[in-house]
N, C-alpha and C. Protein backbone atom coordinates (compact mmCIF):
# COMPACT_ATOMS: atom_id res chain seq x y z
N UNK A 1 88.23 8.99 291.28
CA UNK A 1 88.49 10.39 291.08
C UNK A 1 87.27 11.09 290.44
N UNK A 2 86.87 10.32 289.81
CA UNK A 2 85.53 11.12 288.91
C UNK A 2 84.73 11.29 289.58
N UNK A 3 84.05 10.52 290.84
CA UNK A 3 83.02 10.40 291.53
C UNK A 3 83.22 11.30 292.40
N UNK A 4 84.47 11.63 293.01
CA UNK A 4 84.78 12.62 294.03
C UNK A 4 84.37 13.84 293.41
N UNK A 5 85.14 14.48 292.15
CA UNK A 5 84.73 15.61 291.48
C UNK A 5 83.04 16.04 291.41
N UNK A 6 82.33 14.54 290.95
CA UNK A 6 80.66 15.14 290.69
C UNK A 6 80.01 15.19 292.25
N UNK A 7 80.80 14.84 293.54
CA UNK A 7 80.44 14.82 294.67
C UNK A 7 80.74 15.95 295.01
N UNK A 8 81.92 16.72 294.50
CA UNK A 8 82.17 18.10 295.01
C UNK A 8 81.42 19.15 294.25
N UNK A 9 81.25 18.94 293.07
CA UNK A 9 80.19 20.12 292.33
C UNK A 9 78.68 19.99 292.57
N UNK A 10 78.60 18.82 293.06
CA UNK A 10 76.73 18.47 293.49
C UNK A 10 76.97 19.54 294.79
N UNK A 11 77.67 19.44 295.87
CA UNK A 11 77.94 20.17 296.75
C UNK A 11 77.71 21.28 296.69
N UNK A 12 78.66 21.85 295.83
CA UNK A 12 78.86 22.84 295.29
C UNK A 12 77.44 23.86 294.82
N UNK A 13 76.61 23.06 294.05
CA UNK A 13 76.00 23.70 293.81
C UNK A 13 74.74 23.82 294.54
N UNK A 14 74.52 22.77 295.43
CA UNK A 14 73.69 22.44 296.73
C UNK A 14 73.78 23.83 297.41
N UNK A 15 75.07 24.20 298.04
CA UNK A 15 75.37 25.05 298.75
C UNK A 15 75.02 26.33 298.25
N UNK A 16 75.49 26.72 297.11
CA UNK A 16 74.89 27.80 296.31
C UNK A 16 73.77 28.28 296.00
N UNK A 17 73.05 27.09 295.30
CA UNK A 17 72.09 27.57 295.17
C UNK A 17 70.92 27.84 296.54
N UNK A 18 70.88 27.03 297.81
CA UNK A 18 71.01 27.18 298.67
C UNK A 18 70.84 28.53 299.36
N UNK A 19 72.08 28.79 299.51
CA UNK A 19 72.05 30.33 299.46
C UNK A 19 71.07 31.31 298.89
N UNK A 20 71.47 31.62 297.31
CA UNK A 20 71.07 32.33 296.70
C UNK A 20 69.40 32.20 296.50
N UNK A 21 68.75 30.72 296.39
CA UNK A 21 67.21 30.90 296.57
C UNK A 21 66.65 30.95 298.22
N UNK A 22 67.35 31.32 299.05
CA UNK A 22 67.05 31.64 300.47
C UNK A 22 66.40 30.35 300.93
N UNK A 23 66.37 28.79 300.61
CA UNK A 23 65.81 28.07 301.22
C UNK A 23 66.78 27.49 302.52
N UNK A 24 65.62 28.23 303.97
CA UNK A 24 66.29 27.55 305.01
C UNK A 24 66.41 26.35 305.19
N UNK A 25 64.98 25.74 305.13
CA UNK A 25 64.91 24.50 306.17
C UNK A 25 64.20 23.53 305.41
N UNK A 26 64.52 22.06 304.87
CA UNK A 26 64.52 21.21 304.06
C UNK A 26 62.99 20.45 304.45
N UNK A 27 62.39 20.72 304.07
CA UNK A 27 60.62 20.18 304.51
C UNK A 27 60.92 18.95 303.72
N UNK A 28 60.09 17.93 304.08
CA UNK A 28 59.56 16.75 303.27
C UNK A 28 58.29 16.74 302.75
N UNK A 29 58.53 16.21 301.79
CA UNK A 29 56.66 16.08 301.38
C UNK A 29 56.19 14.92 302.01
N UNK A 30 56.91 14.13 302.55
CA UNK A 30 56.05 13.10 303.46
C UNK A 30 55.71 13.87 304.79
N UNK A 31 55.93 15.14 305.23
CA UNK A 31 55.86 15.50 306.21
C UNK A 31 53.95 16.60 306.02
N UNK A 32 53.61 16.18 304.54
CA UNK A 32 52.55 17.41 303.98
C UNK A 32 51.02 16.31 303.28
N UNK A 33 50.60 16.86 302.95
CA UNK A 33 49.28 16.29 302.76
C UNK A 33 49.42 15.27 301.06
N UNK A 34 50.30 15.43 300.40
CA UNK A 34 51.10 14.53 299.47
C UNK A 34 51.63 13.19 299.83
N UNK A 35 51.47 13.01 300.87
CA UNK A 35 52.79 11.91 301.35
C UNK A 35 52.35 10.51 300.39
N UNK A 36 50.90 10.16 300.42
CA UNK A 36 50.83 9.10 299.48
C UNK A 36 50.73 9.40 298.25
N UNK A 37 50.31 10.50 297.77
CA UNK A 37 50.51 10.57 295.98
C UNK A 37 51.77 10.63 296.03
N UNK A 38 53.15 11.05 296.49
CA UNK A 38 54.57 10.89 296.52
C UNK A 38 54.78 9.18 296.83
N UNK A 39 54.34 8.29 297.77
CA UNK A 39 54.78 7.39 297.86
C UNK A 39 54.68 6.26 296.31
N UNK A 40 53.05 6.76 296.44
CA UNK A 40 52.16 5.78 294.95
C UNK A 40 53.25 6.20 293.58
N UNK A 41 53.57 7.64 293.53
CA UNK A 41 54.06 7.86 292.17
C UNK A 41 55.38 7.63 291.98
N UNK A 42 56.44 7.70 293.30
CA UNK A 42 57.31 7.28 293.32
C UNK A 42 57.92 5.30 292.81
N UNK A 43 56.66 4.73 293.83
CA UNK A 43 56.47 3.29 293.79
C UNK A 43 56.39 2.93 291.96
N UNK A 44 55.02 3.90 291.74
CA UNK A 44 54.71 3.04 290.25
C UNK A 44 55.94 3.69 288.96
N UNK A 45 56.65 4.59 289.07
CA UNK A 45 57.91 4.92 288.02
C UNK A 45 58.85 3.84 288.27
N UNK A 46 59.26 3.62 289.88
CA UNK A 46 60.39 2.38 289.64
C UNK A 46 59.61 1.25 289.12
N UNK A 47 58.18 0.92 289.49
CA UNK A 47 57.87 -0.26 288.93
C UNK A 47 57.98 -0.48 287.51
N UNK A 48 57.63 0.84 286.61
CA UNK A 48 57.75 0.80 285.26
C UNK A 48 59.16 0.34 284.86
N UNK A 49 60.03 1.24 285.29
CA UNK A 49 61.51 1.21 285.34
C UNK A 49 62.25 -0.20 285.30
N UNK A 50 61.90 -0.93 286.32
CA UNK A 50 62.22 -2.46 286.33
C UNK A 50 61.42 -3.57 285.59
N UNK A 51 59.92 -2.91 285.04
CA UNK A 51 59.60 -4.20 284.43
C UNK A 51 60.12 -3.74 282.86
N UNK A 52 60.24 -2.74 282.52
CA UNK A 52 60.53 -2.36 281.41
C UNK A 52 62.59 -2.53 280.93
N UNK A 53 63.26 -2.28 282.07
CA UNK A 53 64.51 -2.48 281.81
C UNK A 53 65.16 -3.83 281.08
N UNK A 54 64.59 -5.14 281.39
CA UNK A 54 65.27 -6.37 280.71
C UNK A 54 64.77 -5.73 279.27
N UNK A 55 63.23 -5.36 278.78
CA UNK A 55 62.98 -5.22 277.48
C UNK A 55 64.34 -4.10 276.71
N UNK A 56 64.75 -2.75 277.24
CA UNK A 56 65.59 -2.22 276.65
C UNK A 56 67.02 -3.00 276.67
N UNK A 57 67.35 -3.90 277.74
CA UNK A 57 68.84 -4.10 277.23
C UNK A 57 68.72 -5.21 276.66
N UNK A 58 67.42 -6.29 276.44
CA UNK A 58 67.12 -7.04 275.14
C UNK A 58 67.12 -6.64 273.88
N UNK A 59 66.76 -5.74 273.79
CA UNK A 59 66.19 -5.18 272.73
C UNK A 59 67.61 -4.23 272.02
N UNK A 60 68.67 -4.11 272.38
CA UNK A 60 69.86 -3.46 272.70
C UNK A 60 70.01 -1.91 272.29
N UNK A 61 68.61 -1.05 273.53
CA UNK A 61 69.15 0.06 273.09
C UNK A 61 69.76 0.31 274.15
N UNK A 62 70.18 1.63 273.15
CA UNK A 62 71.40 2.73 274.14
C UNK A 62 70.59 2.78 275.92
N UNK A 63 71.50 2.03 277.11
CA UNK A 63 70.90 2.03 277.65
C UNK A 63 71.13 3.22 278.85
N UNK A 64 72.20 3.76 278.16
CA UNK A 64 72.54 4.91 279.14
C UNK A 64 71.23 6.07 278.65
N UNK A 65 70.65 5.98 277.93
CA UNK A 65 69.20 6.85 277.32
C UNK A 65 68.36 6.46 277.69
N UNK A 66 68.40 5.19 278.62
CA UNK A 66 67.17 4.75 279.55
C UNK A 66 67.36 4.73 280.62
N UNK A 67 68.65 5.09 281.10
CA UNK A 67 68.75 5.75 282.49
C UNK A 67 68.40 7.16 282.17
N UNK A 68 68.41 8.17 281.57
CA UNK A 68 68.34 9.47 281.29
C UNK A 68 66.85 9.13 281.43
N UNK A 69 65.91 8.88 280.65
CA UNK A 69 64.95 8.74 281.05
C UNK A 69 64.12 8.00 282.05
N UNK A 70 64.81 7.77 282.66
CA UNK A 70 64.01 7.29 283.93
C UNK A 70 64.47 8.39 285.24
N UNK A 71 65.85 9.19 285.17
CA UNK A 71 66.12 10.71 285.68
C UNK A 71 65.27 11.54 285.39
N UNK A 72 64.92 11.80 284.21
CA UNK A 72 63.85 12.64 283.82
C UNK A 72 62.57 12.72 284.55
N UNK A 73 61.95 11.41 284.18
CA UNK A 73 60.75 11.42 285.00
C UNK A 73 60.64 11.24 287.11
N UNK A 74 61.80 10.67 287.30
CA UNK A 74 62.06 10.43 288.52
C UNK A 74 62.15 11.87 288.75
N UNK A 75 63.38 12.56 288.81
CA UNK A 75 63.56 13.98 289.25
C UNK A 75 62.24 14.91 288.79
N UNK A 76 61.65 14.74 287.64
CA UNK A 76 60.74 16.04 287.35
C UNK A 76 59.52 15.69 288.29
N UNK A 77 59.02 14.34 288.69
CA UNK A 77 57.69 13.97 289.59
C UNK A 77 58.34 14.39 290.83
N UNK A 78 59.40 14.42 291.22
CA UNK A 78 59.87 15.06 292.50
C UNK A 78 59.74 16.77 292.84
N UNK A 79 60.17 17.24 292.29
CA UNK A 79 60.24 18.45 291.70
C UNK A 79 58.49 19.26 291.52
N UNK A 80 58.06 18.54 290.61
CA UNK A 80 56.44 18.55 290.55
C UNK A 80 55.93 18.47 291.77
N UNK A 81 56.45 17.08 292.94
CA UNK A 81 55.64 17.09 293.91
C UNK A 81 56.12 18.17 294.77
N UNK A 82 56.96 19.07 295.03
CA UNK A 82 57.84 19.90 296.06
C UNK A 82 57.77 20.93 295.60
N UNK A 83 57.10 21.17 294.37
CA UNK A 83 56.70 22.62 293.86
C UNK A 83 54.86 22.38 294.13
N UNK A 84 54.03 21.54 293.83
CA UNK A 84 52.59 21.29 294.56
C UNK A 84 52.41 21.37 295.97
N UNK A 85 52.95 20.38 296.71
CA UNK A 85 53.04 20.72 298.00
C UNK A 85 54.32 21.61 299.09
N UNK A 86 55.20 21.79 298.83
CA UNK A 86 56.03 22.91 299.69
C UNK A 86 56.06 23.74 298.92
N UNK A 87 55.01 24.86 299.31
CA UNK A 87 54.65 26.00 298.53
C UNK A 87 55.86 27.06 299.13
N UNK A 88 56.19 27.34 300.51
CA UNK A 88 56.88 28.09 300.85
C UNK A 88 58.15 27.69 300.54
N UNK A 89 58.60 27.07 299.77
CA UNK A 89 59.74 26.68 299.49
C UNK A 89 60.21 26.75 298.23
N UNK A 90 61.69 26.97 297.91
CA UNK A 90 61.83 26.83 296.09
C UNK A 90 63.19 25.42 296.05
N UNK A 91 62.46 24.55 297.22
CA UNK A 91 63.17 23.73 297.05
C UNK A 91 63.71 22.71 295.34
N UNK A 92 62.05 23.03 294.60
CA UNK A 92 62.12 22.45 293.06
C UNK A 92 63.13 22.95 292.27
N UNK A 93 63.36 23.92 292.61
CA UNK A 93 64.35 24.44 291.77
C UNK A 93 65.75 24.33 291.96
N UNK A 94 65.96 23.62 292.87
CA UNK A 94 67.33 22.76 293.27
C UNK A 94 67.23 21.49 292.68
N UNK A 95 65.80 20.60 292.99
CA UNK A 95 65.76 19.49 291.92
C UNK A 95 65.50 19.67 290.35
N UNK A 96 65.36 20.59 289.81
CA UNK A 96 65.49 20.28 288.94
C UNK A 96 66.84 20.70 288.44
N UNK A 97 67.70 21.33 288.88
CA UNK A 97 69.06 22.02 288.62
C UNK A 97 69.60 20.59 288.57
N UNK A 98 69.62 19.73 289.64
CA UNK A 98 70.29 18.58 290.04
C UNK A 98 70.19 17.62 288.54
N UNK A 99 69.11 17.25 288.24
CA UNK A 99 67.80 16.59 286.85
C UNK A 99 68.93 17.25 285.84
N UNK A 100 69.21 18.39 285.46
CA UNK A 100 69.68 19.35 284.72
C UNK A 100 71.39 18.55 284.62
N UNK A 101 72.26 18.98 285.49
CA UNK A 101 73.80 18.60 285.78
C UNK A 101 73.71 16.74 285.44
N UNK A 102 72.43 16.19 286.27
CA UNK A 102 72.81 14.63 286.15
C UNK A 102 72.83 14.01 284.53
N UNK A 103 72.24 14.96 283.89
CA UNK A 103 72.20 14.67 282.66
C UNK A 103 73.10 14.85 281.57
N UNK A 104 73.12 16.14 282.35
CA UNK A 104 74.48 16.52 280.94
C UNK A 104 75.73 15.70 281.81
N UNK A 105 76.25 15.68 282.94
CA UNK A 105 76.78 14.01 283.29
C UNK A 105 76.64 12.58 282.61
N UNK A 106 75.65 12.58 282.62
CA UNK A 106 75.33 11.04 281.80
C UNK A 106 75.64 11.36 280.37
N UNK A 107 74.69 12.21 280.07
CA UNK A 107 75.26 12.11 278.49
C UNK A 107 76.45 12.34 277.79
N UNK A 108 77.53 13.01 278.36
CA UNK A 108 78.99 13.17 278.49
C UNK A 108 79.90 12.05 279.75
N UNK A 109 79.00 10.94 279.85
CA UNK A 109 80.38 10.07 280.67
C UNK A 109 81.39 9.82 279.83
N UNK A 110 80.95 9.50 278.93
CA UNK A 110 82.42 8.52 278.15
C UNK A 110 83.25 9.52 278.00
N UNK A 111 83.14 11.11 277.36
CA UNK A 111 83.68 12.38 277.48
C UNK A 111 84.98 12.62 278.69
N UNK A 112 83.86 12.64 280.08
CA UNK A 112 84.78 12.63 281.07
C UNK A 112 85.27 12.02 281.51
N UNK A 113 85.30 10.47 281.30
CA UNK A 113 85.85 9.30 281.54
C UNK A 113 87.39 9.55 280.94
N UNK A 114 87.38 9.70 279.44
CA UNK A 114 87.83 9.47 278.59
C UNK A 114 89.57 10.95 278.99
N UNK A 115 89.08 11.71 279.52
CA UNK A 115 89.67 13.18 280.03
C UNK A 115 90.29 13.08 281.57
N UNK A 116 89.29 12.30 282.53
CA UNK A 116 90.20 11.86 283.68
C UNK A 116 91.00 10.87 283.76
């Protein structure tokens, strides 16, 4: 049930915002002169991400704050790259809205867990 709900407001706000920033047509940045600084920067965050993950849940921090930060930087280098290269587009500003909701999600699961 919970998953359905954040599937219908991701929608939700997909569609909207959508609308309201007039973006027609969904460009890729692999489709633009970025495609390997997107592939390289994409590649080396998960690499950080996984060699660094056994150290945080060894180490026993909060590890839902190391998923938040690895959203952070994942979504904002996306965002960064789609605001650098798709200039005619305000596609970034859907990713970072997304960056925005996934967070205050994460940081309120137990919240809405706890309520559904």
């Amino acid at each position: 049930m919970f998953f359905i709900i954040i599937i219908i407001i991701s929608l939700f706000i997909n569609k909207f915002l959508t609308k309201w920033l007039g973006v027609e047509k969904k460009e890729k940045i692999s489709e633009t002169t970025g495609k390997n600084i997107d592939r390289w920067g994409r590649g080396l965050i998960l690499l950080t991400f996984l060699c660094t993950l056994p150290y945080a849940i060894e180490e026993d921090i909060n590890v839902i704050k190391w998923y938040m930060c690895f959203f952070i930087v994942s979504f904002g280098f996306q965002s960064f790259m789609e605001w650098k290269y798709l200039k005619t587009s305000k596609q970034f500003v859907i990713t970072l809205t997304y960056l925005l909701v996934a967070l205050v999600i994460m940081y309120n699961v137990d919240y809405f867990m706890y309520r559904i």
